[in-house]
C-alpha atoms as a PDB file:
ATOM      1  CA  UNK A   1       4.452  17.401 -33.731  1.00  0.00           C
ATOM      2  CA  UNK A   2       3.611  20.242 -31.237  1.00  0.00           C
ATOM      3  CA  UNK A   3       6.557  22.482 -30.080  1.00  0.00           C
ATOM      4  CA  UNK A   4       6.432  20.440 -26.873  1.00  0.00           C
ATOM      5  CA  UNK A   5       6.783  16.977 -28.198  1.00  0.00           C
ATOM      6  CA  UNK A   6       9.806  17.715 -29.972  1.00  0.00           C
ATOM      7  CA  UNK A   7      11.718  19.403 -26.792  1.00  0.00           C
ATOM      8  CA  UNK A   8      10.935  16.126 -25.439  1.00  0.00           C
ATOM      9  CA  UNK A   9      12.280  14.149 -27.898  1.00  0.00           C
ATOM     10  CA  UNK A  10      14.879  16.384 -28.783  1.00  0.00           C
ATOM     11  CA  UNK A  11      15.773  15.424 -24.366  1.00  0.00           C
ATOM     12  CA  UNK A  12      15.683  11.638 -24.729  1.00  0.00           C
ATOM     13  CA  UNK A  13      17.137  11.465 -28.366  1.00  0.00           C
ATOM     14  CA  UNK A  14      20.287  13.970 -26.367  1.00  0.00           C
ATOM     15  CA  UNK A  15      20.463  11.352 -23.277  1.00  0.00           C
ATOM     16  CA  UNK A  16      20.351   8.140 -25.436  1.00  0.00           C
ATOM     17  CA  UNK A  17      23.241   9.641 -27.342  1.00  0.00           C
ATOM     18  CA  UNK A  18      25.382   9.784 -24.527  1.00  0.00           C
ATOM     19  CA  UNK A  19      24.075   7.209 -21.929  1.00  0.00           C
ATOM     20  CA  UNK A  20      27.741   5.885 -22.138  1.00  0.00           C
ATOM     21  CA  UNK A  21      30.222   8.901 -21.859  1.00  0.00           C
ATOM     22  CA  UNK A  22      33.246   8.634 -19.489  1.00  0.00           C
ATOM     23  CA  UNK A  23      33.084  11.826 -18.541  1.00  0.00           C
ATOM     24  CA  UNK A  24      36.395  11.248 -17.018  1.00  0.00           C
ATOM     25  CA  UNK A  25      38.161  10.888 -20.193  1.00  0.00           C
ATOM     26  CA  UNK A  26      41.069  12.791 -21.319  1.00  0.00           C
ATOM     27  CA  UNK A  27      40.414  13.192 -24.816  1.00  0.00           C
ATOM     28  CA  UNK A  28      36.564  13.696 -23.896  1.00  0.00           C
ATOM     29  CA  UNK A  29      35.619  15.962 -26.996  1.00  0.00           C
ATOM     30  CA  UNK A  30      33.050  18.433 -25.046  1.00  0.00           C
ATOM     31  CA  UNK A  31      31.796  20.262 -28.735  1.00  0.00           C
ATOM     32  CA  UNK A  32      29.851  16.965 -29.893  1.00  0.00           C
ATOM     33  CA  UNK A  33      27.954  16.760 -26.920  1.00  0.00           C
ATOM     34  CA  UNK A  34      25.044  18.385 -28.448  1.00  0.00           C
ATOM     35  CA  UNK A  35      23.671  16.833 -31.387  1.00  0.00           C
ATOM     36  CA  UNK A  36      22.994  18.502 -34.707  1.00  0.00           C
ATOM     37  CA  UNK A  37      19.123  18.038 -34.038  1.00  0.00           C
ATOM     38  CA  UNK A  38      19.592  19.616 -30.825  1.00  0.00           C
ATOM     39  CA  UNK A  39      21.549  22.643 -32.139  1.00  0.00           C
ATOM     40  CA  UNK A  40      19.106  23.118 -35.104  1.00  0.00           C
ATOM     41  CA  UNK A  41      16.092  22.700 -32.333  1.00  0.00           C
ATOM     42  CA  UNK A  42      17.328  25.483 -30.019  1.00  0.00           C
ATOM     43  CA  UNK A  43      17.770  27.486 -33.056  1.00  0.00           C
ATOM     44  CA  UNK A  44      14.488  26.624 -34.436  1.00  0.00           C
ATOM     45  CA  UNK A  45      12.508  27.075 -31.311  1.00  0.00           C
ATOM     46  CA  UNK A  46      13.847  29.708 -29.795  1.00  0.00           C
ATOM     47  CA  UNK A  47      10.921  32.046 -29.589  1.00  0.00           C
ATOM     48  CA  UNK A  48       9.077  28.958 -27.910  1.00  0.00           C
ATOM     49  CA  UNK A  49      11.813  28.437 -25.428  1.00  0.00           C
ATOM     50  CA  UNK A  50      11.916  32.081 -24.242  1.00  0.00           C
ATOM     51  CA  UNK A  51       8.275  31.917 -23.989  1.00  0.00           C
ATOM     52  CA  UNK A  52       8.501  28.556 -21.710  1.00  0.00           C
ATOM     53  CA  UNK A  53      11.093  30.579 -20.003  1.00  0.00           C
ATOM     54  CA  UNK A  54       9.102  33.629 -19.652  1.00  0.00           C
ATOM     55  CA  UNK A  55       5.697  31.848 -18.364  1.00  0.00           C
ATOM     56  CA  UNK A  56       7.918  30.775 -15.661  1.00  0.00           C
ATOM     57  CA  UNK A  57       7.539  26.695 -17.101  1.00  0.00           C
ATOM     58  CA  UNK A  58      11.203  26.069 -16.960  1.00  0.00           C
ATOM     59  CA  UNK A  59      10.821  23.404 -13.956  1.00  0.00           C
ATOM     60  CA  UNK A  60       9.078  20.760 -15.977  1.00  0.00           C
ATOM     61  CA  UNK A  61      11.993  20.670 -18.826  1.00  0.00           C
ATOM     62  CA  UNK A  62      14.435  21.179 -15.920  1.00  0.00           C
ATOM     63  CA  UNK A  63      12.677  18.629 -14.054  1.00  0.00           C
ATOM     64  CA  UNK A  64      12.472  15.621 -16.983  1.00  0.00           C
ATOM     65  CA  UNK A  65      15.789  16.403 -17.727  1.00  0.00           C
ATOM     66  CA  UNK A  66      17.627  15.926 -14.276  1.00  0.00           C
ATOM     67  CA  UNK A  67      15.252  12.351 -14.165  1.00  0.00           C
ATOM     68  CA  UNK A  68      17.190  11.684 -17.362  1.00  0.00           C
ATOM     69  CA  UNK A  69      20.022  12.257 -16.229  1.00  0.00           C
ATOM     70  CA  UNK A  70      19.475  10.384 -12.656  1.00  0.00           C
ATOM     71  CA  UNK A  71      18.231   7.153 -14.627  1.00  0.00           C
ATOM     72  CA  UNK A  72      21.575   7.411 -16.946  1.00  0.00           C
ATOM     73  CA  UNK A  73      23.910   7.132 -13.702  1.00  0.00           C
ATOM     74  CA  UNK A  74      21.821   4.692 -12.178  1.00  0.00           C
ATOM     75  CA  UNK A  75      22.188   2.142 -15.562  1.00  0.00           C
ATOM     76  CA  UNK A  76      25.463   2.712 -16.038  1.00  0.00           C
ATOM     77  CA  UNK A  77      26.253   1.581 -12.379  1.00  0.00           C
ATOM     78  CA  UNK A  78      23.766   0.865  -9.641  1.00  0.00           C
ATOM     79  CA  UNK A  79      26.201   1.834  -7.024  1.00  0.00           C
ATOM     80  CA  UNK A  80      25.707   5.435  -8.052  1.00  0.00           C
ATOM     81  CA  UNK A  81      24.918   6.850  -4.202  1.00  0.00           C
ATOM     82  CA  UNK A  82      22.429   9.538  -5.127  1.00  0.00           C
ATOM     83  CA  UNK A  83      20.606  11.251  -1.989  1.00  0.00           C
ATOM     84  CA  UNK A  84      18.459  14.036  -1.147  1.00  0.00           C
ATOM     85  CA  UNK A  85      21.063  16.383  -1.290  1.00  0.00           C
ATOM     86  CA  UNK A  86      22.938  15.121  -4.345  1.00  0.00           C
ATOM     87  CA  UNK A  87      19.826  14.801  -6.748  1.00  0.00           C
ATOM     88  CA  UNK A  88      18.778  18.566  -5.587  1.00  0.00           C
ATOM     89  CA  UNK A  89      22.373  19.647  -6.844  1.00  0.00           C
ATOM     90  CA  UNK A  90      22.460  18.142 -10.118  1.00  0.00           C
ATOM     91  CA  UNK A  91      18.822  19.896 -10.704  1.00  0.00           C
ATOM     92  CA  UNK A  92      20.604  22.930 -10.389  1.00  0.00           C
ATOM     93  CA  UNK A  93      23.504  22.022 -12.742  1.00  0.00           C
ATOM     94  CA  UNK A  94      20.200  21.223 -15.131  1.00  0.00           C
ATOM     95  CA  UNK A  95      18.199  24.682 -14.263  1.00  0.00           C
ATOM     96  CA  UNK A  96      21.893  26.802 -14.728  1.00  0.00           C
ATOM     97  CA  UNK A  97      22.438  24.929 -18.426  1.00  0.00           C
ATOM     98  CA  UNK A  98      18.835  25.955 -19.032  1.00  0.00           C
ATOM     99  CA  UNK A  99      19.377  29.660 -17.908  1.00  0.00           C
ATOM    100  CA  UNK A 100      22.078  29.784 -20.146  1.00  0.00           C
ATOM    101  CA  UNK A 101      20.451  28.411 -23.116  1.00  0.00           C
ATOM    102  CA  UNK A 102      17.940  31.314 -22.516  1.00  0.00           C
ATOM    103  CA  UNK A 103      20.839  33.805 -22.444  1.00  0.00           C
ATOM    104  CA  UNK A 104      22.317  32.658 -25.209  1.00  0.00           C
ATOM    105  CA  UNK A 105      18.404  32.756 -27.352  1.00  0.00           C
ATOM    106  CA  UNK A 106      18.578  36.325 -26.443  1.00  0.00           C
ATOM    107  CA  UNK A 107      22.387  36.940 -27.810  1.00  0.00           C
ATOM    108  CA  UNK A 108      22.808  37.475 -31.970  1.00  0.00           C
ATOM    109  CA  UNK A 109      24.780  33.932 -32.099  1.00  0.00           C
ATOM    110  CA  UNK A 110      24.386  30.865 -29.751  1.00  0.00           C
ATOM    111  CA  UNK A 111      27.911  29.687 -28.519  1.00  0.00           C
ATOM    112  CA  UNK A 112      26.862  25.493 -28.674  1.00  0.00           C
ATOM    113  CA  UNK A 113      31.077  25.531 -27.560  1.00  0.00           C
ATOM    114  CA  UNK A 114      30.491  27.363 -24.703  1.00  0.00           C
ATOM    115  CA  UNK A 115      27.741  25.946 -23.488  1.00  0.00           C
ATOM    116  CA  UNK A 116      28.583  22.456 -23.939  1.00  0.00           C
ATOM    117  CA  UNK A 117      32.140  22.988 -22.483  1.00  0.00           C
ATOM    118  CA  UNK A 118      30.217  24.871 -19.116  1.00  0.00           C
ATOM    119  CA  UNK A 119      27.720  21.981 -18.780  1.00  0.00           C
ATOM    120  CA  UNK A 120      30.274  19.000 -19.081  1.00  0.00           C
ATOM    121  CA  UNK A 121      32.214  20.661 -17.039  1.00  0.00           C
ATOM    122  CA  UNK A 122      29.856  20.903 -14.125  1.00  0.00           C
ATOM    123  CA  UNK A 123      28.610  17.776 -14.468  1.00  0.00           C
ATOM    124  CA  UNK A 124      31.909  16.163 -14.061  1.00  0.00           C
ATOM    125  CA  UNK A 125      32.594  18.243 -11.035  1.00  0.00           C
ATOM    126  CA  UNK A 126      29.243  17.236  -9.584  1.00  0.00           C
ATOM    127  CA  UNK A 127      30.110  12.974 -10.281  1.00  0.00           C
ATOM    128  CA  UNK A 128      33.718  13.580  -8.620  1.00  0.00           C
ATOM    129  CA  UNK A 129      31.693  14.984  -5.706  1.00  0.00           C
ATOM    130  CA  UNK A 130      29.070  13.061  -4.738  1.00  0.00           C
ATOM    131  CA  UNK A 131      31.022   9.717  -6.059  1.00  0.00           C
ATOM    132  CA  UNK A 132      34.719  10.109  -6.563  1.00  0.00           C
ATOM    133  CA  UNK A 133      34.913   5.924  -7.199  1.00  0.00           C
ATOM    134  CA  UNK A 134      33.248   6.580 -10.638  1.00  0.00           C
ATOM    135  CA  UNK A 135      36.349   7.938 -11.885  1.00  0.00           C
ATOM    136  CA  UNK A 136      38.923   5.664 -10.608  1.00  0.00           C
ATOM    137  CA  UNK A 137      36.782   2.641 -11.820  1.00  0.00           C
ATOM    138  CA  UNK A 138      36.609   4.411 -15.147  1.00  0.00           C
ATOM    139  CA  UNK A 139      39.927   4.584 -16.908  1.00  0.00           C
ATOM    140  CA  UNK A 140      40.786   8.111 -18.534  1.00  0.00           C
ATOM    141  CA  UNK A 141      41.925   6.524 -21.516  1.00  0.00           C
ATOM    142  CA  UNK A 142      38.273   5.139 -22.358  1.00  0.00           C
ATOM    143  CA  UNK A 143      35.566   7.407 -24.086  1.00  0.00           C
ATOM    144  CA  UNK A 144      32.754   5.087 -22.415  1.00  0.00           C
ATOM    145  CA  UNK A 145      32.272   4.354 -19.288  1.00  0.00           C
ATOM    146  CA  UNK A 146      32.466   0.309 -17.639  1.00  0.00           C
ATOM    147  CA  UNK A 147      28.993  -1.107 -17.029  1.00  0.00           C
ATOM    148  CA  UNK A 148      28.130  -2.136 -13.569  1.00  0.00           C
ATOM    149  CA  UNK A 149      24.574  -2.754 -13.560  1.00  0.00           C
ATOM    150  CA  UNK A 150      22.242  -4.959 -12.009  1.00  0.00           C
ATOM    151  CA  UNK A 151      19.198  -6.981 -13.261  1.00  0.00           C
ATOM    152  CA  UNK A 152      15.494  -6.827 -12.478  1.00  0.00           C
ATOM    153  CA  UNK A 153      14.366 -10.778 -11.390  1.00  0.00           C
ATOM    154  CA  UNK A 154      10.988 -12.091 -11.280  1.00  0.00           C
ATOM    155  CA  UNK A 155       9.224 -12.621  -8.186  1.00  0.00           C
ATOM    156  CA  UNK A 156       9.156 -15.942  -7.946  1.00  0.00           C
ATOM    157  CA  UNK A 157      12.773 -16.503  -8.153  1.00  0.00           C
ATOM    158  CA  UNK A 158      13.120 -13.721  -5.401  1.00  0.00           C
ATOM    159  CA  UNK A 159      10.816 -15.726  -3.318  1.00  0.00           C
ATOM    160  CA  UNK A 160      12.711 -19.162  -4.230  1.00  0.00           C
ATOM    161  CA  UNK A 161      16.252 -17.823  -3.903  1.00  0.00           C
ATOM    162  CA  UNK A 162      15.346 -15.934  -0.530  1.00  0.00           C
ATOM    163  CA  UNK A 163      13.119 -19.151   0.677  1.00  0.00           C
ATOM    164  CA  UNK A 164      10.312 -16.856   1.889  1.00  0.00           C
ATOM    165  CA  UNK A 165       6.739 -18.698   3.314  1.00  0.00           C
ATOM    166  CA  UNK A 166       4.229 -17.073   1.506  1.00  0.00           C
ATOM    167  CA  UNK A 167       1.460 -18.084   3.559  1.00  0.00           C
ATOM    168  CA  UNK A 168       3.176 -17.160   7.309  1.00  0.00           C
ATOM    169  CA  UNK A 169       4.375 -13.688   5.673  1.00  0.00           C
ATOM    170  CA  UNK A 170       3.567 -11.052   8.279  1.00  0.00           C
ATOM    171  CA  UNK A 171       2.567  -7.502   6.998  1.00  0.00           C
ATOM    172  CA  UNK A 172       3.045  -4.675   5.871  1.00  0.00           C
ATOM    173  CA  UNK A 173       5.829  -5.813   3.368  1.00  0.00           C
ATOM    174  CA  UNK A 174       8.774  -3.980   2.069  1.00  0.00           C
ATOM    175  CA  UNK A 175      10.812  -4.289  -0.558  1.00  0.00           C
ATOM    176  CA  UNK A 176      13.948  -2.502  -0.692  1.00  0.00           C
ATOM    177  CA  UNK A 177      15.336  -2.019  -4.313  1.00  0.00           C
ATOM    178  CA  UNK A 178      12.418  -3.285  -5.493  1.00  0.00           C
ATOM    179  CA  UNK A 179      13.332  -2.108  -9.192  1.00  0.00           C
ATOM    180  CA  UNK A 180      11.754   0.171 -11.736  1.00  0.00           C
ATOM    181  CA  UNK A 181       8.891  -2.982 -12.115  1.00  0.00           C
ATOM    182  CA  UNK A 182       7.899  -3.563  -8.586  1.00  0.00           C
ATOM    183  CA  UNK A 183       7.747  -7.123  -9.601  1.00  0.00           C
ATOM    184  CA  UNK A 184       7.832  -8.370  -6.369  1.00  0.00           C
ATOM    185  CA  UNK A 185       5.527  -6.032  -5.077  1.00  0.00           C
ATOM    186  CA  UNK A 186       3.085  -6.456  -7.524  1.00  0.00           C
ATOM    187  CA  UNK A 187       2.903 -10.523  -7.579  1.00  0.00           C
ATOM    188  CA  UNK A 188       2.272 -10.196  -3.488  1.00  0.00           C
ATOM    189  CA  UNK A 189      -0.787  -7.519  -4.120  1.00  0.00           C
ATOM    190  CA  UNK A 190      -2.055  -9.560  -6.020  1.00  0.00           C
ATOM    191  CA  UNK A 191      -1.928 -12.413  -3.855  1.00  0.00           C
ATOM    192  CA  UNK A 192      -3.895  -9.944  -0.990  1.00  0.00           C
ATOM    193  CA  UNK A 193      -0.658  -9.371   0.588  1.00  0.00           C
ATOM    194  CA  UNK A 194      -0.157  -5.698   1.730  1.00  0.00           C
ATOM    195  CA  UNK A 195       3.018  -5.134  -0.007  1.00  0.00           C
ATOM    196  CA  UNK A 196       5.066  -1.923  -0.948  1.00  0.00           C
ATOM    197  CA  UNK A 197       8.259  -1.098  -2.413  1.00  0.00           C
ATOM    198  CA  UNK A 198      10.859   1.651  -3.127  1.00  0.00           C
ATOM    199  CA  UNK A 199      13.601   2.098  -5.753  1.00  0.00           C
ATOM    200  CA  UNK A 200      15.385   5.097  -6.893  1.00  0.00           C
ATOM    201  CA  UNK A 201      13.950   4.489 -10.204  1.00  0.00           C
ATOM    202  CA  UNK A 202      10.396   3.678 -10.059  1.00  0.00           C
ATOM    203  CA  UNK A 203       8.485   3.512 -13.812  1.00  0.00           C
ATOM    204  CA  UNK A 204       5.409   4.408 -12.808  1.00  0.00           C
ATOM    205  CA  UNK A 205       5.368   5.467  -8.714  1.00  0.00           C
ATOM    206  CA  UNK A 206       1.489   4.648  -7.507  1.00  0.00           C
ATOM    207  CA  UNK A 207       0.290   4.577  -3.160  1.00  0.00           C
ATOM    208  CA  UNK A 208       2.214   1.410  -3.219  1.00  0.00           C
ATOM    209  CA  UNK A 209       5.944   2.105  -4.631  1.00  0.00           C
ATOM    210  CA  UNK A 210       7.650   5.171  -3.502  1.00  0.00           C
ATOM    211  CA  UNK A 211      10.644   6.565  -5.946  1.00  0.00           C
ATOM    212  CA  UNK A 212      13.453   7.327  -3.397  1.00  0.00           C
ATOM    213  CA  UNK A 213      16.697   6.700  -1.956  1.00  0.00           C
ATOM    214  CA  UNK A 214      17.034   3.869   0.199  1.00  0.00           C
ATOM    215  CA  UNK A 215      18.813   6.458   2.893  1.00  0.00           C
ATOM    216  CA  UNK A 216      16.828   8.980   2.511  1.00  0.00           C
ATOM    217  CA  UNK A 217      13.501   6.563   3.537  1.00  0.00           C
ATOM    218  CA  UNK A 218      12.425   7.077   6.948  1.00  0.00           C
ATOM    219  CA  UNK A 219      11.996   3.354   8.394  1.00  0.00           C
ATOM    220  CA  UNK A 220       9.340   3.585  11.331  1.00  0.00           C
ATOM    221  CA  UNK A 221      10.367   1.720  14.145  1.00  0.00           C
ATOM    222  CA  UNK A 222       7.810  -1.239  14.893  1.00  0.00           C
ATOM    223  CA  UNK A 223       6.290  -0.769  11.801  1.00  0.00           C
ATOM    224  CA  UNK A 224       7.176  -3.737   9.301  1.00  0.00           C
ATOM    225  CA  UNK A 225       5.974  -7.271   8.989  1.00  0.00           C
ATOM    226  CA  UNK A 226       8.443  -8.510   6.727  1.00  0.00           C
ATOM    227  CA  UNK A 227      11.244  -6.659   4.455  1.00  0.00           C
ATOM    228  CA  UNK A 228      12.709  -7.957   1.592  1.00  0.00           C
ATOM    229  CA  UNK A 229      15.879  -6.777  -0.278  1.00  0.00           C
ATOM    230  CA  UNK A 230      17.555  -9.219  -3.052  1.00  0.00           C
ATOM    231  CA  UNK A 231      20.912  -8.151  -4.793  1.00  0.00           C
ATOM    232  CA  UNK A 232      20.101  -4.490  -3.326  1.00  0.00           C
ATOM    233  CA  UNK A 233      20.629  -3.173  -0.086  1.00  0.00           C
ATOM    234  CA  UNK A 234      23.228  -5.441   1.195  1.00  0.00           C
ATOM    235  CA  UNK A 235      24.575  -5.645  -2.325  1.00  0.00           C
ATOM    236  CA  UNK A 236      25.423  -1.783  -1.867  1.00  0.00           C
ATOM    237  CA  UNK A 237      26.215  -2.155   1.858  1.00  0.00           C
ATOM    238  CA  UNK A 238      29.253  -4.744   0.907  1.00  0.00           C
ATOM    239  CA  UNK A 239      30.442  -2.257  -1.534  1.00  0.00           C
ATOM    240  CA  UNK A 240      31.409   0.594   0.962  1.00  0.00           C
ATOM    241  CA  UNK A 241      32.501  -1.970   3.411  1.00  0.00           C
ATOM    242  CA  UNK A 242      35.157  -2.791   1.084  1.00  0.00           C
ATOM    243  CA  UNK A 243      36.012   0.643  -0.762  1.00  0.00           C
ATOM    244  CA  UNK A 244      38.273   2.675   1.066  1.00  0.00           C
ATOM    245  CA  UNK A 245      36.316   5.803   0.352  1.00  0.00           C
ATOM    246  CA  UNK A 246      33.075   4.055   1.528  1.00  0.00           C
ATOM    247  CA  UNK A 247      30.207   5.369   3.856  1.00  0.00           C
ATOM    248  CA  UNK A 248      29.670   2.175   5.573  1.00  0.00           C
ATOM    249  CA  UNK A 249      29.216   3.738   8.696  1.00  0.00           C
ATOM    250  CA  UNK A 250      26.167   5.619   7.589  1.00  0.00           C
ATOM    251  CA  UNK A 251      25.081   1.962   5.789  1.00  0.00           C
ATOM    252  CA  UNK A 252      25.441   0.104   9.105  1.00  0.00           C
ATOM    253  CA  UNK A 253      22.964   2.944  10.938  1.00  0.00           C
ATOM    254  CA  UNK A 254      20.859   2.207   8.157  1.00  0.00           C
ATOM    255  CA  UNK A 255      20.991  -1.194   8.539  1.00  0.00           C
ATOM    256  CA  UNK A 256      20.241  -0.890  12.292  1.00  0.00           C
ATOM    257  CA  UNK A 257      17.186   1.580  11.770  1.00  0.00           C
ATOM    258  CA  UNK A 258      15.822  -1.274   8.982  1.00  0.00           C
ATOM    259  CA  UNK A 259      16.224  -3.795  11.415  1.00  0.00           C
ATOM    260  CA  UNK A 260      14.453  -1.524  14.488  1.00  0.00           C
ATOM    261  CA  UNK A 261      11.675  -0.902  12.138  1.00  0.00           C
ATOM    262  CA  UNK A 262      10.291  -4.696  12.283  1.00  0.00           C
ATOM    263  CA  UNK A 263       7.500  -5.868  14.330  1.00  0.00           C
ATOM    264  CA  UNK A 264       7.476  -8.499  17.082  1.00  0.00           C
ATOM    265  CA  UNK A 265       8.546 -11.767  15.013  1.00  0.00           C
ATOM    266  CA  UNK A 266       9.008  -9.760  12.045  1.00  0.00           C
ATOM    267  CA  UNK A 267      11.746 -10.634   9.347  1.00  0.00           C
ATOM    268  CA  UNK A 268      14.630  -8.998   7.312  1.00  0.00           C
ATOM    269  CA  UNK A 269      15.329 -11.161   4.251  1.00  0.00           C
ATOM    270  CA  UNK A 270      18.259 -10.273   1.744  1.00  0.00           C
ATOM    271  CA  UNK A 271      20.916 -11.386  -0.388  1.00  0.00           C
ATOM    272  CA  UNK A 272      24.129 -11.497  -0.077  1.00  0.00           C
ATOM    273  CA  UNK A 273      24.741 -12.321   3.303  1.00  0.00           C
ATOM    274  CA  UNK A 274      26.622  -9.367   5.712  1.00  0.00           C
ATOM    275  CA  UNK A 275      28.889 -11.200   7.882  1.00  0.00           C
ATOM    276  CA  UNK A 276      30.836  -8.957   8.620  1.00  0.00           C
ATOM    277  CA  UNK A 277      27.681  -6.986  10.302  1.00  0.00           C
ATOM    278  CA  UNK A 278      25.916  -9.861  11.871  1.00  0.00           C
ATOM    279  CA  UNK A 279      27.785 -11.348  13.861  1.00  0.00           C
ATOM    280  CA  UNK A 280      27.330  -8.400  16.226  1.00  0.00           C
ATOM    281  CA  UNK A 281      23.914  -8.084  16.090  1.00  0.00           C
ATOM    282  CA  UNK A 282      22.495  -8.386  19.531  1.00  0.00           C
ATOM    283  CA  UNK A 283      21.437 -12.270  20.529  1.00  0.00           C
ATOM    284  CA  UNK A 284      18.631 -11.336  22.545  1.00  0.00           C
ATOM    285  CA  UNK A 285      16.580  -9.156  19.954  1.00  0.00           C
ATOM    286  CA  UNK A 286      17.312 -10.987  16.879  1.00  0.00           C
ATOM    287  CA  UNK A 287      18.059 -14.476  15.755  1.00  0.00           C
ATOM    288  CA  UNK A 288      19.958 -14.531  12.270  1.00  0.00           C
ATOM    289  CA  UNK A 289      19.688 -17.805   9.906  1.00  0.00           C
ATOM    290  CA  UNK A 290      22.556 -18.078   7.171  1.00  0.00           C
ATOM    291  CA  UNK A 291      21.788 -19.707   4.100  1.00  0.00           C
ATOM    292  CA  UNK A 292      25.103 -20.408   1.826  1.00  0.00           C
ATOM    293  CA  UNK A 293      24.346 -20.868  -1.694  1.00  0.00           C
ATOM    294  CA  UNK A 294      27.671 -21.181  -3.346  1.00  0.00           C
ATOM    295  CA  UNK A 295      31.205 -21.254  -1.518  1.00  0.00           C
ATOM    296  CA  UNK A 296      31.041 -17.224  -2.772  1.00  0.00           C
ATOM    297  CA  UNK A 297      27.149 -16.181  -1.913  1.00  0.00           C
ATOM    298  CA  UNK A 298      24.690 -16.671   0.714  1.00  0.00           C
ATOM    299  CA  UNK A 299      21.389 -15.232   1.743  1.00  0.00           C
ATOM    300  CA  UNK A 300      20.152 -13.788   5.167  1.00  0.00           C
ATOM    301  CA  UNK A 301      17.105 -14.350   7.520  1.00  0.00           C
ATOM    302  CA  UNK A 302      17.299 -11.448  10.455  1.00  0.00           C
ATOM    303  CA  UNK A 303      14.180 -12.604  13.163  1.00  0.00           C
ATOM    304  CA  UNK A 304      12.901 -10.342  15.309  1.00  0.00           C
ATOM    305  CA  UNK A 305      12.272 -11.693  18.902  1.00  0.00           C
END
């Protein structure tokens, strides 16, 4: 293997390891977060590393590793709120452990102790930050952390469980959360339907998915057929409705700019229902159909008139 291939699987060998740390917990031993391999690696490599470093290459290992580390806090809970701003910091947590693995190379004896400790250290900072529920939903006295994830369905239950009319679908489409498949997305292309989607965690982003934050996307008023979100959007919206530390504020603007961006007779479709959202919305722009599922869940039809 070239020099390069093993830095990258020295990367997702380190991440797999620890996909389920609690960083939060009180015994959280911050020497074995570096594996062996990874040690002997750095040691290994070093003259290839400073080289990397000195040819000014350091973004593309910084780069894979802070999408490592984004798709880590996104499995271990997809209410991980990770914007602009918040996935530019923890890049810089990732470029500063780099520097000082390069400043270490250069030193007679690598401090692994001090470099772990640092790193940890930030990173925990960084989570307590940008989203301080993570650690009260994560008990200190647990070395891993809860999982709170959500599944990727097929289209065709999407369709089913949302009751959307293929054939009087108005485009463009979007789907909101569409997951790291685009599985809705790609069943309506190939249909003929103009369809897009966007997820923070996109496998492999093409003209049709983009990889972003739900509010971070700019929704063009007037510009959407149809937009779908199941299990996502509204999902996230009913969480910081009901967390005392939530933004929902800045969820019910978003909400409002989604629901500005439809055309004429265009439609909103998601699941779980928002009551506590719709029954404001105003009569004479849009007419809202509940659907109840279950004494628990329902799903949404927002109309554009």
């Amino acid at each position: 293997m070239s020099t390069n291939e093993i830095l990258k699987d020295s990367i997702h060998k380190q991440f797999e390891a620890n996909k389920r740390i609690n960083l939060f917990y009180e015994n959280l031993d911050f020497r074995t977060h570096f594996l062996q391999e990874t040690k002997e690696i750095i040691e290994k490599h070093k003259w290839d590393i400073l080289r990397i470093n000195e040819e000014n290459e350091s973004e593309k290992w910084v780069g894979m590793m802070t999408e490592r580390a984004l798709q880590t806090f996104c499995n271990n809970n997809q209410y991980i709120d990770l914007r602009k701003d918040h996935v530019s910091d923890l890049q810089l947590i990732y470029q500063v452990l780099w520097n000082d693995i390069v400043e270490e190379l250069k030193t007679e004896n690598i401090d692994f102790e001090l470099l772990q400790k640092s790193h940890l250290t930030r990173l925990s900072s960084w989570l307590l930050q940008t989203n301080g529920f993570v650690k009260e939903i994560n008990d200190s006295q647990s070395p891993n952390t809860i999982d709170v994830t959500c599944s990727e369905y097929t289209a065709e239950f999407q369709i089913k469980l949302l009751n959307i009319n293929i054939e009087h679908i108005i485009e463009p489409v979007l789907d909101i959360g569409s997951g790291s498949n685009a599985l809705l997305v790609n069943h309506l292309r190939e249909l003929g339907i103009q369809a897009y989607g966007m997820d923070r965690i996109i496998t492999n982003s093409d003209e049709y998915t983009f990889r972003t934050n739900w509010l971070d996307f700019e929704f063009k008023p007037y510009y959407w057929g149809t937009i779908i979100s199941n299990l996502s959007f509204a999902l996230h919206f009913t969480n910081h409705h009901n967390r005392k530390d939530g933004d929902y504020i800045f969820y019910a603007r978003k909400y409002m700019e989604i629901l500005n961006s439809l055309k004429k007779y265009g439609t909103f479709y998601y699941a779980p229902g928002l009551p506590f959202i719709e029954a404001h919305l105003p009569k004479d722009k849009f007419k809202t159909l509940t659907h109840r599922i279950s004494p628990e869940f329902s799903y949404t039809q927002i109309n554009c008139l």
